[in-house]
Protein backbone atom coordinates (compact mmCIF):
# COMPACT_ATOMS: atom_id res chain seq x y z
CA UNK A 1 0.00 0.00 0.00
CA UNK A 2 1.44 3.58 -0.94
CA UNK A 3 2.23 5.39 2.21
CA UNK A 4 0.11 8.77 3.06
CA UNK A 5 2.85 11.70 3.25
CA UNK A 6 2.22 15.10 4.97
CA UNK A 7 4.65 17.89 4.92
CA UNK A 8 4.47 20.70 8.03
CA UNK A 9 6.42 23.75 6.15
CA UNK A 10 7.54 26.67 7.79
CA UNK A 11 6.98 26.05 11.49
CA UNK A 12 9.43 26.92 14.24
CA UNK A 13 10.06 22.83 15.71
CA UNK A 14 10.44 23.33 19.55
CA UNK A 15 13.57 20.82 20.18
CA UNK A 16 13.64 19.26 24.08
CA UNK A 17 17.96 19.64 22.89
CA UNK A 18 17.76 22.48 20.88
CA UNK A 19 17.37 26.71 21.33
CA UNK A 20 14.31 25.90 23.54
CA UNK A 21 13.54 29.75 23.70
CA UNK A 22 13.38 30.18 19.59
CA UNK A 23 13.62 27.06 17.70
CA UNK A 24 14.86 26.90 14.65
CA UNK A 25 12.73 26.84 11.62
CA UNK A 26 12.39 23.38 10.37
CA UNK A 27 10.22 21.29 8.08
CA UNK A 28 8.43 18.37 9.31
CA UNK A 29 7.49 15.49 6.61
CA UNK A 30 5.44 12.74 7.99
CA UNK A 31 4.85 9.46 6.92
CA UNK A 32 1.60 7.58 7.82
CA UNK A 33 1.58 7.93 11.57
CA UNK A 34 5.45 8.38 12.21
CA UNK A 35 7.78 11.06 11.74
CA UNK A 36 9.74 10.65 8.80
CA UNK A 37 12.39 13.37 8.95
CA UNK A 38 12.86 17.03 10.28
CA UNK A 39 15.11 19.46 8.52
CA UNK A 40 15.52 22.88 6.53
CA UNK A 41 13.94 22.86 3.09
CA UNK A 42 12.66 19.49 2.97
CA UNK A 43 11.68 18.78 -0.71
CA UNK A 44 7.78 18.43 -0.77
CA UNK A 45 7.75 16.19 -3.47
CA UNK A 46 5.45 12.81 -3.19
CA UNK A 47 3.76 14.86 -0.52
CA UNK A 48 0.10 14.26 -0.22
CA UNK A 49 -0.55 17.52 1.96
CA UNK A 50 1.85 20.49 2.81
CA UNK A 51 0.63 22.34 5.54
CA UNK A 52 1.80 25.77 6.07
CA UNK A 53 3.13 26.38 9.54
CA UNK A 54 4.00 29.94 8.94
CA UNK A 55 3.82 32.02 12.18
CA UNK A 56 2.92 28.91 14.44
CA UNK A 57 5.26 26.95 16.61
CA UNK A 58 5.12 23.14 16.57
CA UNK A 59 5.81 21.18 19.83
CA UNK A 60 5.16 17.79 20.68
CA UNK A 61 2.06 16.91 21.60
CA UNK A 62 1.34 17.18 25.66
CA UNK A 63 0.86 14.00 27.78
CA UNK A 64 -1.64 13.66 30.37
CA UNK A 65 -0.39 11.46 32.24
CA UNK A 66 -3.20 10.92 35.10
CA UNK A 67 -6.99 11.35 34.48
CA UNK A 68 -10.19 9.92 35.39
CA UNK A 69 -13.23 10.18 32.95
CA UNK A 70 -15.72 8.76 35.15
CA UNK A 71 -16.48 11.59 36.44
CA UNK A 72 -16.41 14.41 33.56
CA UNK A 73 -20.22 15.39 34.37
CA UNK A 74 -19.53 16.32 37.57
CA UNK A 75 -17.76 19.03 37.14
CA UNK A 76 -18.30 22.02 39.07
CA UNK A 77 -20.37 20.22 41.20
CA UNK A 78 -17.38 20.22 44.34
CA UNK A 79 -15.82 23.10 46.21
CA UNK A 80 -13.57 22.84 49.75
CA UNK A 81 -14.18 19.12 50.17
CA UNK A 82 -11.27 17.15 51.33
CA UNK A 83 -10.58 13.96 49.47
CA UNK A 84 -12.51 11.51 51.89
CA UNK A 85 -14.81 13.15 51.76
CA UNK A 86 -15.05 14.24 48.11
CA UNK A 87 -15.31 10.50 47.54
CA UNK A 88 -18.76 9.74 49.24
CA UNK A 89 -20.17 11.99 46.46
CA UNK A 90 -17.79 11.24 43.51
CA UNK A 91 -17.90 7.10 44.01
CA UNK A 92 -21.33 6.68 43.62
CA UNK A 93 -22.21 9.24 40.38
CA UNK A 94 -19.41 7.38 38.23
CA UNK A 95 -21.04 3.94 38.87
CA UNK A 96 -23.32 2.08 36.85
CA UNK A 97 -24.45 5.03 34.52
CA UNK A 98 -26.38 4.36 31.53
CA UNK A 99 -24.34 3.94 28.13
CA UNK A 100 -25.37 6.98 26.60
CA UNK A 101 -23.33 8.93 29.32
CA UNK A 102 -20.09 6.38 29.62
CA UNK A 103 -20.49 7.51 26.02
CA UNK A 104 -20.32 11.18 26.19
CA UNK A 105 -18.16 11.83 29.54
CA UNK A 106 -15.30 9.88 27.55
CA UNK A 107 -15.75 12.68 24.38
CA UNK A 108 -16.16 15.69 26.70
CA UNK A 109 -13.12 14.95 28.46
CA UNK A 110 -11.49 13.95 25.00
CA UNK A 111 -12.68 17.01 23.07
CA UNK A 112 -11.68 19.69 25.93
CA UNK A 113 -8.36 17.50 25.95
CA UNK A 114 -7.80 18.09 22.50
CA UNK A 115 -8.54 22.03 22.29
CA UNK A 116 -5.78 22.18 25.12
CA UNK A 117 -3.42 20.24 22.97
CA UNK A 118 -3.26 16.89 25.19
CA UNK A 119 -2.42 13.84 22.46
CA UNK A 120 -2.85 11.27 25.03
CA UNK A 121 -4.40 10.43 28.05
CA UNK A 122 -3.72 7.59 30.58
CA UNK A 123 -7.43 7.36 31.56
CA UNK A 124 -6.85 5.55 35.59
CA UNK A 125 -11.27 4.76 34.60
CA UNK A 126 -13.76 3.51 37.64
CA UNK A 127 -15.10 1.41 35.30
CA UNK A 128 -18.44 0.03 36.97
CA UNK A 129 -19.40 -2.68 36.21
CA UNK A 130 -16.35 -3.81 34.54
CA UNK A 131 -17.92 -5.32 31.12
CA UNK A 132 -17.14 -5.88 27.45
CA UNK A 133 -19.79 -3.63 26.61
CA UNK A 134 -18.78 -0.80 29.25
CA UNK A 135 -15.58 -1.35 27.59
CA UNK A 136 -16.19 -1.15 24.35
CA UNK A 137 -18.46 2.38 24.48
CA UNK A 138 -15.21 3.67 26.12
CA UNK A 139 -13.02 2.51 23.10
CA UNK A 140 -15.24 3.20 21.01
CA UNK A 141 -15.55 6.89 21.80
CA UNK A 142 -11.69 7.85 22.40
CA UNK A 143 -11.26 6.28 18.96
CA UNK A 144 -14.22 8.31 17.52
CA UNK A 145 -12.27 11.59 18.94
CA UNK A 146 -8.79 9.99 17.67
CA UNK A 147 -6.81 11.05 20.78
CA UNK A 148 -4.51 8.41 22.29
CA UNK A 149 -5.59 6.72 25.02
CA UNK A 150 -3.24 4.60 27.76
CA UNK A 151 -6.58 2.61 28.72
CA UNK A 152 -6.49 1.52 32.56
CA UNK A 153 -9.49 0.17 34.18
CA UNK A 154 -8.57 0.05 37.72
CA UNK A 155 -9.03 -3.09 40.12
CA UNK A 156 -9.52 -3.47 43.95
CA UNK A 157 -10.09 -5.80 46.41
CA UNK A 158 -10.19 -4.01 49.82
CA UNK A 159 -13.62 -1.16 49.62
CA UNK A 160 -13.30 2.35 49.10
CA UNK A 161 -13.43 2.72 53.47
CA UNK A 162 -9.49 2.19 53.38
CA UNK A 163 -9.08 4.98 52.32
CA UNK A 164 -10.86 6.64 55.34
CA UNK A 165 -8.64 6.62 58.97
CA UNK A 166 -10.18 4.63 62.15
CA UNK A 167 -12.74 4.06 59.61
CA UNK A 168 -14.23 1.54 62.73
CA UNK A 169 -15.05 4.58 64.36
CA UNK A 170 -17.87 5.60 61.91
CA UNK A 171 -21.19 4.33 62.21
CA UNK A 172 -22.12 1.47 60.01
CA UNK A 173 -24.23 3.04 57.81
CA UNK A 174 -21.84 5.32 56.96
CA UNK A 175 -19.09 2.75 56.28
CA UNK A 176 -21.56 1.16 53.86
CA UNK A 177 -21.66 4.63 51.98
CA UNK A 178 -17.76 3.49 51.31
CA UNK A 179 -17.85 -0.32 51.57
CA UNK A 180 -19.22 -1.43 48.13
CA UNK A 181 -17.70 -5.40 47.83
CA UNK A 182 -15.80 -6.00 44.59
CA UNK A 183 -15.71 -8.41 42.52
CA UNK A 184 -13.22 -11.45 43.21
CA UNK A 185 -9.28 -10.75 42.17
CA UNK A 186 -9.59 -14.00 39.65
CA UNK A 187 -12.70 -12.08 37.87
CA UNK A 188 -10.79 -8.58 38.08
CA UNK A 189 -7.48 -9.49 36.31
CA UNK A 190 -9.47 -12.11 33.72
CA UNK A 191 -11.24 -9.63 32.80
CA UNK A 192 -8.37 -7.40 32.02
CA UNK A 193 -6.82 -10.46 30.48
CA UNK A 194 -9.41 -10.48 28.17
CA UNK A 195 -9.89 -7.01 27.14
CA UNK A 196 -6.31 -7.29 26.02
CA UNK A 197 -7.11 -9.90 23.68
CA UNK A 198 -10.39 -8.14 22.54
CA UNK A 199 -8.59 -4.96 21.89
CA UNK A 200 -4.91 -5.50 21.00
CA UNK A 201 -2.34 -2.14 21.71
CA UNK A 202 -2.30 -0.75 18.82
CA UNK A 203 -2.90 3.12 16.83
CA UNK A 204 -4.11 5.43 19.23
CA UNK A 205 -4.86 2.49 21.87
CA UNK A 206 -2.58 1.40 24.69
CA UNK A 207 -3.06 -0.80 28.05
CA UNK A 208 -1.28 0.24 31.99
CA UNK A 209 -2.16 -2.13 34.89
CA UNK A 210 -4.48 0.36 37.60
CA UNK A 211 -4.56 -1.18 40.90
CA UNK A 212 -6.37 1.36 42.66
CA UNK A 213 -4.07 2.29 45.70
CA UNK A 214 -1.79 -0.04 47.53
CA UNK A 215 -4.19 0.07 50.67
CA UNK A 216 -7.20 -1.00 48.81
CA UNK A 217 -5.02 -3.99 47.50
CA UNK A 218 -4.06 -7.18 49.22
CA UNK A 219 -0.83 -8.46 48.64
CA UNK A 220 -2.58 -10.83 46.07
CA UNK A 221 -3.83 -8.73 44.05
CA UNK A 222 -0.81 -6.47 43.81
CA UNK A 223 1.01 -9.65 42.99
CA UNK A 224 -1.23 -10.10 39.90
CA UNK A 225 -1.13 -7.14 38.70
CA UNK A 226 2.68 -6.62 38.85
CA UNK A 227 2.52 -10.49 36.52
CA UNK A 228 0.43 -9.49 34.49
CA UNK A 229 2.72 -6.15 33.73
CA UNK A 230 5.52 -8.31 33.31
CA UNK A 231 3.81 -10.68 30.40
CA UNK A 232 2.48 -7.77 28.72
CA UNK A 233 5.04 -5.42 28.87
CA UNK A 234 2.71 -2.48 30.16
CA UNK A 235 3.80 0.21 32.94
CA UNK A 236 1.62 0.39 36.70
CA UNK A 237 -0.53 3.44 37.84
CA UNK A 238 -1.35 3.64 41.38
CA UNK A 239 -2.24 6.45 43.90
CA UNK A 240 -0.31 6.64 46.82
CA UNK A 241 0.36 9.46 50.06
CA UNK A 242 -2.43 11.04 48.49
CA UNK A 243 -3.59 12.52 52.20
CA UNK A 244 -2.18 12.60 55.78
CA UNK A 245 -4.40 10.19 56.97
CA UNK A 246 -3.11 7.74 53.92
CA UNK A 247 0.32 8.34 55.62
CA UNK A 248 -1.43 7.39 59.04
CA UNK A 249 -2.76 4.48 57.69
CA UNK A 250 0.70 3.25 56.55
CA UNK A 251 2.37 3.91 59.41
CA UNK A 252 -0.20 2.43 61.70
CA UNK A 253 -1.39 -0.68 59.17
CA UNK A 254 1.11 -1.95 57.44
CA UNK A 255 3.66 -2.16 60.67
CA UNK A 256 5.11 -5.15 59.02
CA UNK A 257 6.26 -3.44 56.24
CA UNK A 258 8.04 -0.72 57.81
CA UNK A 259 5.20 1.38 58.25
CA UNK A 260 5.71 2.13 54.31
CA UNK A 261 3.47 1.90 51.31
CA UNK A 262 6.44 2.07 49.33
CA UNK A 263 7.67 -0.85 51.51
CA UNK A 264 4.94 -3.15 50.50
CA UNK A 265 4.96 -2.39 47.44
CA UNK A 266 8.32 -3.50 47.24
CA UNK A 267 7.74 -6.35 49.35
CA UNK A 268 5.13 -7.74 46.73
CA UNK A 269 8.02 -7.23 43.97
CA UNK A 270 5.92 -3.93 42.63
CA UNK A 271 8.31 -1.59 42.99
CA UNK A 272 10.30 -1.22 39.71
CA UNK A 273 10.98 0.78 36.27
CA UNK A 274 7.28 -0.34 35.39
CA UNK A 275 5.63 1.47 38.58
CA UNK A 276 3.83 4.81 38.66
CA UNK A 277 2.50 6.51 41.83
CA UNK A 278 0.15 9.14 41.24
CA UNK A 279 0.16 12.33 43.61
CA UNK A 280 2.58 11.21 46.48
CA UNK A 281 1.67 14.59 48.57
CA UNK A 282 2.64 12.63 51.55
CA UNK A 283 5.51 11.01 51.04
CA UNK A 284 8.85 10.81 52.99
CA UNK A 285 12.36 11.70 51.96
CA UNK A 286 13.86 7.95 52.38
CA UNK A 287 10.90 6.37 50.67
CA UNK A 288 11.41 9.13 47.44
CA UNK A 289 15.39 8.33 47.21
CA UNK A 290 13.93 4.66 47.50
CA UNK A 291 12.18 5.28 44.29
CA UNK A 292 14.52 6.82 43.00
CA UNK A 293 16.78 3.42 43.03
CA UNK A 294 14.45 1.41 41.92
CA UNK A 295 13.53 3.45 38.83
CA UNK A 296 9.96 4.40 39.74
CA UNK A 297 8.10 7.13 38.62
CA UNK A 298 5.81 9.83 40.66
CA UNK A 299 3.06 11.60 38.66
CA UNK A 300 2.54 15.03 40.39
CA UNK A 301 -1.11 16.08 40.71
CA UNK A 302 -0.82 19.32 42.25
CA UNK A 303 -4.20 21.05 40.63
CA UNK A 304 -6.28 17.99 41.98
CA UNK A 305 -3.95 18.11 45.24
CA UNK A 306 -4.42 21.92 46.12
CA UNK A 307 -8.36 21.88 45.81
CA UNK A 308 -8.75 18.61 47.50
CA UNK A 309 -6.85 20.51 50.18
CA UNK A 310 -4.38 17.30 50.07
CA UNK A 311 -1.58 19.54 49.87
CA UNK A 312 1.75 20.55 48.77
CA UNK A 313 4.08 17.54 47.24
CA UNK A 314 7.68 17.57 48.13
CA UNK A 315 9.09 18.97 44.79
CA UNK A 316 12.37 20.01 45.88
CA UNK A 317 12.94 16.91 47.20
CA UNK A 318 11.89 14.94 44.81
CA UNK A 319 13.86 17.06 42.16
CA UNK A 320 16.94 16.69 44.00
CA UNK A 321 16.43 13.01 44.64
CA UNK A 322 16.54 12.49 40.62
CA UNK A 323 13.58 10.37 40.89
CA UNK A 324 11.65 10.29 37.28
CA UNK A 325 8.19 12.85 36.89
CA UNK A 326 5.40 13.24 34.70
CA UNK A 327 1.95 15.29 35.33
CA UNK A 328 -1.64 14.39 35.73
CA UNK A 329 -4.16 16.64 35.69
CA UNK A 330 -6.48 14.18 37.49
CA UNK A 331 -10.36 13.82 37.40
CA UNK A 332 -13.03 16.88 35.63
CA UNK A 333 -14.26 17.57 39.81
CA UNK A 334 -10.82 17.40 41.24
CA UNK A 335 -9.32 19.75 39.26
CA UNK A 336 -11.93 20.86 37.04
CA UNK A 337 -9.77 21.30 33.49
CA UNK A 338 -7.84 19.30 31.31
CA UNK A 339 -5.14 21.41 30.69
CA UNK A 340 -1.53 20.39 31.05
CA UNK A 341 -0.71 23.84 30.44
CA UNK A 342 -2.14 24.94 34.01
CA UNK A 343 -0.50 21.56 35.80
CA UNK A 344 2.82 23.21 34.08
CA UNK A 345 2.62 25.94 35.35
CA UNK A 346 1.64 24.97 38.76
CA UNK A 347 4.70 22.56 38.74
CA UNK A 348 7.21 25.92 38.30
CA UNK A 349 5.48 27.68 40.95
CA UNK A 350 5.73 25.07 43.29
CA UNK A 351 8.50 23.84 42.53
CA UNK A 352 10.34 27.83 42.79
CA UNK A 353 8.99 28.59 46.20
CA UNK A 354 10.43 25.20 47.81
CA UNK A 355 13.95 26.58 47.24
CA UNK A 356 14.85 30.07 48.10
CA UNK A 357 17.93 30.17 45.95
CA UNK A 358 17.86 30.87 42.56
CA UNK A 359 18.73 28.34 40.04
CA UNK A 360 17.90 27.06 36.33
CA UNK A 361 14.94 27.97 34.35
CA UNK A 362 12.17 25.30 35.02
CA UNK A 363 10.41 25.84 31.70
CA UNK A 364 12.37 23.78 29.74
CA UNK A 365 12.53 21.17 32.84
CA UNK A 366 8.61 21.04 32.52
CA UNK A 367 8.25 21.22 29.56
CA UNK A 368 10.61 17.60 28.99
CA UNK A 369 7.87 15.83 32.24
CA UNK A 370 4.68 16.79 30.16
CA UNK A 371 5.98 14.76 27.35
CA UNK A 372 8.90 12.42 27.25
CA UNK A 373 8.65 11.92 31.01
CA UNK A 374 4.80 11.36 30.77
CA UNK A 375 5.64 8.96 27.81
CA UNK A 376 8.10 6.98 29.79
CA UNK A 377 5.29 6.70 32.69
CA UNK A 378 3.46 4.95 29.84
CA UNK A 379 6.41 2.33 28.65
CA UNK A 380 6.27 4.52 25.58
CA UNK A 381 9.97 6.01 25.75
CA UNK A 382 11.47 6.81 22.17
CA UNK A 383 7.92 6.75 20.31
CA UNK A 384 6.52 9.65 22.05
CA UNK A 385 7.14 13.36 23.60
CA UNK A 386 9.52 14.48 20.65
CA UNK A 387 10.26 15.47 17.59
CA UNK A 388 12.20 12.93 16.34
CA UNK A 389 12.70 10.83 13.16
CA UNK A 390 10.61 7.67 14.21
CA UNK A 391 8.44 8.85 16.58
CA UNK A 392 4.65 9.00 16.55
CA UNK A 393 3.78 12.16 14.58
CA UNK A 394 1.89 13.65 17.90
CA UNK A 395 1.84 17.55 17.35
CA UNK A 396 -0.02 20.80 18.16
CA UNK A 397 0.53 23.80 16.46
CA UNK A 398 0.92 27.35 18.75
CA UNK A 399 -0.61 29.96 16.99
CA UNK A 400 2.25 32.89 17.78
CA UNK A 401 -0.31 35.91 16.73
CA UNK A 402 -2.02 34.76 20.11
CA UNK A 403 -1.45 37.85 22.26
CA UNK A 404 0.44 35.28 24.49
CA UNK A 405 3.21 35.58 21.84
CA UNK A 406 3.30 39.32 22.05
CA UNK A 407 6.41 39.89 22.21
CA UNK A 408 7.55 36.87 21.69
CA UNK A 409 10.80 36.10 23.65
CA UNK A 410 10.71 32.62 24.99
CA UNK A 411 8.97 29.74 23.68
CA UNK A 412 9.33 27.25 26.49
CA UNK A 413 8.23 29.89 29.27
CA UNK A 414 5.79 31.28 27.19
CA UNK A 415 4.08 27.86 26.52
CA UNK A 416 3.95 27.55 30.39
CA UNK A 417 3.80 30.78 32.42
CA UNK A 418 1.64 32.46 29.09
CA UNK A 419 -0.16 30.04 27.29
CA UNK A 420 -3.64 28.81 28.44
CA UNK A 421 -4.96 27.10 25.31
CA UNK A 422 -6.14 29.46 23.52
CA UNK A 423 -3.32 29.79 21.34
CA UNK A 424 -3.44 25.52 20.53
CA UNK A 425 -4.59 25.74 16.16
CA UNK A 426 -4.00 22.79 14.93
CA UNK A 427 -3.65 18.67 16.49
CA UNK A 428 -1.97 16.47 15.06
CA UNK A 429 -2.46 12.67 16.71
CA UNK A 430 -1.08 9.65 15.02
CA UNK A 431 -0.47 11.64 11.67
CA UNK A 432 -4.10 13.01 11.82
CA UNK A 433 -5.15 16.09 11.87
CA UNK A 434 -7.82 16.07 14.27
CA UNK A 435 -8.15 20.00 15.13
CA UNK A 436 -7.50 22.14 12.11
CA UNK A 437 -7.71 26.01 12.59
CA UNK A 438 -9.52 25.65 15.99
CA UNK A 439 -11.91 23.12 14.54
CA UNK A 440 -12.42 19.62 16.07
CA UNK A 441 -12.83 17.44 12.77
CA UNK A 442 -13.38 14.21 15.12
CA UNK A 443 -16.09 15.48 16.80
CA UNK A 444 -19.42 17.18 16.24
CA UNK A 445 -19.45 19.54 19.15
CA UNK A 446 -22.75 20.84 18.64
CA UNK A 447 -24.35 17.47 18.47
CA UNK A 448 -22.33 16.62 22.27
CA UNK A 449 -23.39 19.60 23.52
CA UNK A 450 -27.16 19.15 22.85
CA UNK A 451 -26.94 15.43 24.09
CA UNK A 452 -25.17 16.45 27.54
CA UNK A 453 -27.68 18.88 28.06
CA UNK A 454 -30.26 15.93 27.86
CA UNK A 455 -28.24 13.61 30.26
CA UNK A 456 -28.08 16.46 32.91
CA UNK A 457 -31.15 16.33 33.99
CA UNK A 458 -30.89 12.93 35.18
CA UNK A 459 -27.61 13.17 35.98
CA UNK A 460 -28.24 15.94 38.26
CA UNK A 461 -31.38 14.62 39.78
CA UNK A 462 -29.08 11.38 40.74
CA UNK A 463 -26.97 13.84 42.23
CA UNK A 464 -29.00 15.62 43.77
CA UNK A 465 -30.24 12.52 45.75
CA UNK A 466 -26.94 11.06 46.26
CA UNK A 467 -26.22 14.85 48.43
CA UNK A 468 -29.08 14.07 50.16
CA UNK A 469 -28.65 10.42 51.27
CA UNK A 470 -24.38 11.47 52.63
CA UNK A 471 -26.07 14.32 54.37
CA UNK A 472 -25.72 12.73 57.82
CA UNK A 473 -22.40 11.11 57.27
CA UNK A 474 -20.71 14.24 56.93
CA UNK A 475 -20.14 15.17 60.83
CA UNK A 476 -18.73 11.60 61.24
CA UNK A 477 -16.67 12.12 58.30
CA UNK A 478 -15.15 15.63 59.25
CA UNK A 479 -14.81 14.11 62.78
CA UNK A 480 -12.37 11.34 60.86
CA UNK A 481 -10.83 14.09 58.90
CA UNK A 482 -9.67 15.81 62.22
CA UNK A 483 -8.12 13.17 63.96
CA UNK A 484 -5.78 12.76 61.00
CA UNK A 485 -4.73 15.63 61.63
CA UNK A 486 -3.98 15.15 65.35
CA UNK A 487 -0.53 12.92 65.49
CA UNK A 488 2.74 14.92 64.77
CA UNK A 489 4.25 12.98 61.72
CA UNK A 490 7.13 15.20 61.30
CA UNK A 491 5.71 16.07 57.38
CA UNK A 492 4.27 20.10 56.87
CA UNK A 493 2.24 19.98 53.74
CA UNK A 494 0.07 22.78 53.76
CA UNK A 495 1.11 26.38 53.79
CA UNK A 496 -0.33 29.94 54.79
CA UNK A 497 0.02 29.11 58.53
CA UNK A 498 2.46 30.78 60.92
CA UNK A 499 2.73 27.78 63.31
């Protein structure tokens, strides 16, 4: 079969190794789905499209590299929650929906991903109940909106009330608000077994193993899901140090494993190149040098973090420890937006006030964990985040009239202190253009629109009950909340407070 050609003229390439402030001027031909070269003055012959990048500067295309799209339709709906209790709200209205919405929360969250210039998404989904059908709708729609998906249904064994602190101290109808019984480990990783076989990796698809935190996992299950990693070569997401109390509940739990989550981990043979914890607000020194070692990967969550009033991660530490990032931007009511141009951002700020010295520019830094290190959380090292001859041919397209480009001094800390989205033109995923002049192609936006607005009112009437029905297990909850924050743990997370 004669291969499809498309040749990006003009553009200024943003190079990870290059003059990251202004790139060069480059062309970009493009063969199928790959990168075939990048150089000056590429001849434009056999080229079934030239596409003139005048003006615009082409970057790889950004990696998100922790999301949820269970709960897209509830955005908006949360404000000065903390995370336990967030969940009593958030657990229920991403479970068993009808197929219609599975539907059209997985192209909301891929469309708005897309007009911010996210490529891919590792989608960490609630999937409930974990079916071939559920599954399919899912696949179905990311492949409708052509953005790349690193699918990863996440498993359990242990309820949702581990992740709740003397959660014996509740009353027992509120620990059946957060004590829904899973299905068996054997059913759990069959059935992700099977959807591997269904739908092989392949195009815009990819599988990562999702246990959901290492406290809501036995050793058994942790055990399978690290052996199933290793037969099918596919990288680990789980969330871990998340809250104090989850640091509590490590110390005062899992005693025999050195009061650690990272420790059991280990102990279970998880931790490794192939292992990903997500937010890690709450994690020690010794246990970040320990990942470090071992190759393992945190993926910082700090939009989701700050309004779930989970608190500040350790980024200096972490920085200086060498241990591997990448960014999430986490779930459409923990954060609210899909935009790894605001987690970005947030990273540099963060990341400048933890060290009162000055040092080197952190654009550039960020700029590398949004996409090569949020491809190597993936297991997809050398075929995405770049550039390159031979990678996937992944782009967006920066408009530079945007008035974030005026004047236009510094492309890598304009792209993260400046740029919002509004200047993202053109997408590029997999060698297809999928936004062209600020026009989804993949999607009919009107037509999603119209049918959300039809969903809502269901959607918000379940809601609306489901606020109703946790009324009384919020004093009980905020009682649980407090004690966490009783013990001295030797860890100061939150900031804004003289003592």
């Amino acid at each position: 079969m004669t291969s499809k050609r498309t040749l990006i003229r003009g553009g200024q390439v943003y190079d990870h190794e290059g003059d990251v402030h202004k790139p060069a001027l480059a062309d970009i031909l493009i063969e199928d789905d790959k990168i075939h070269s990048v150089g000056a003055n590429l001849a434009p012959e056999g080229a079934h499209e030239v596409i003139d990048a005048s003006g615009r500067l082409v970057v790889p295309g950004l990696i998100n590299a922790h999301y949820h799209s269970h709960d897209v339709l509830c955005r908006g709906l949360f404000e000065e929650l903390p995370l336990e209790m967030w969940l009593l709200y958030t657990l229920p209205m991403g479970a068993d929906r009808s197929k219609d919405e599975v539907r059209a929360r997985t192209l909301v969250g891929a469309l708005e991903s897309l007009r911010c210039g996210i490529t891919t998404v590792q989608d960490m989904l609630g999937l409930s109940p974990l079916t071939d059908e559920q599954t399919d709708i899912v696949i179905a729609a990311y492949r409708e909106a052509g953005i790349r998906v690193v699918f990863s249904p996440m498993v359990w064994d242990v309820p949702p009330i581990a992740m709740v602190r003397h959660k014996d101290s509740l009353p027992p109808a509120v620990q059946e608000m957060l004590g829904n019984k899973p299905r068996s480990i054997r059913d759990q990783l069959d059935y992700l077994e099977h959807q591997f076989k269904r739908h092989p990796a392949g195009g815009t698809l990819h599988w990562a193993i999702a246990p959901f935190a290492p406290q809501r996992c036995t050793p058994k299950m942790l055990q399978g899901c690290g052996e199933l990693a290793d037969k099918y070569d596919l990288a680990v997401y789980t969330h871990v140090y998340e809250t104090r109390g989850q640091a509590l509940i490590a110390r005062e739990l899992f005693a025999d494993h050195q009061g650690s989550l990272i420790s059991y981990m280990d102990d279970v043979g998880l931790l490794g190149p192939r292992l990903n914890i997500v937010h890690s607000v709450w994690i020690s020194r010794q246990e970040i040098d320990r990942m470090a070692a071992a190759d393992a990967g945190i993926v910082l969550n700090q939009l989701s973090n700050f309004k779930l009033k989970s608190g500040i991660a350790p980024v200096f530490d972490m920085r200086q420890a060498g241990v591997r990032l990448g960014l999430g931007c986490d779930n459409c009511s923990g954060s609210d937006v899909q935009s790894v141009f605001q987690a970005m951002k947030m990273f540099c700020l963060t990341a400048a006030v933890s060290e009162p010295e000055p040092g080197p520019g952190l654009a550039h830094e960020v700029l590398r964990h949004a996409t090569i290190g949020n491809a190597r959380t993936a297991g997809l090292a050398g075929r995405l985040g770049a550039i390159r001859p031979g990678y996937k041919a992944d782009l967006i397209l920066i408009d530079l009239n945007d008035v974030a480009y005026l004047p236009y001094n510094s492309a890598a800390r304009q792209l993260v202190y400046t740029e919002a989205g509004r200047g993202v033109e053109s997408v590029m995923v997999d060698g297809r253009m999928v936004v062209k002049d600020r026009v989804v192609k993949s999607i009919d936006e009107d037509a999603l629109r119209r049918e959300v607005v039809g969903l809502m009112r269901h959607f918000i009437a379940d809601y609306d009950a489901v606020v109703k029905s946790r009324k009384a297990a919020l004093p009980h909850m905020l009682d649980a909340h407090r004690r966490a924050w009783e013990p001295d743990i030797g860890m100061h997370r939150f900031i804004g407070r003289a003592r």
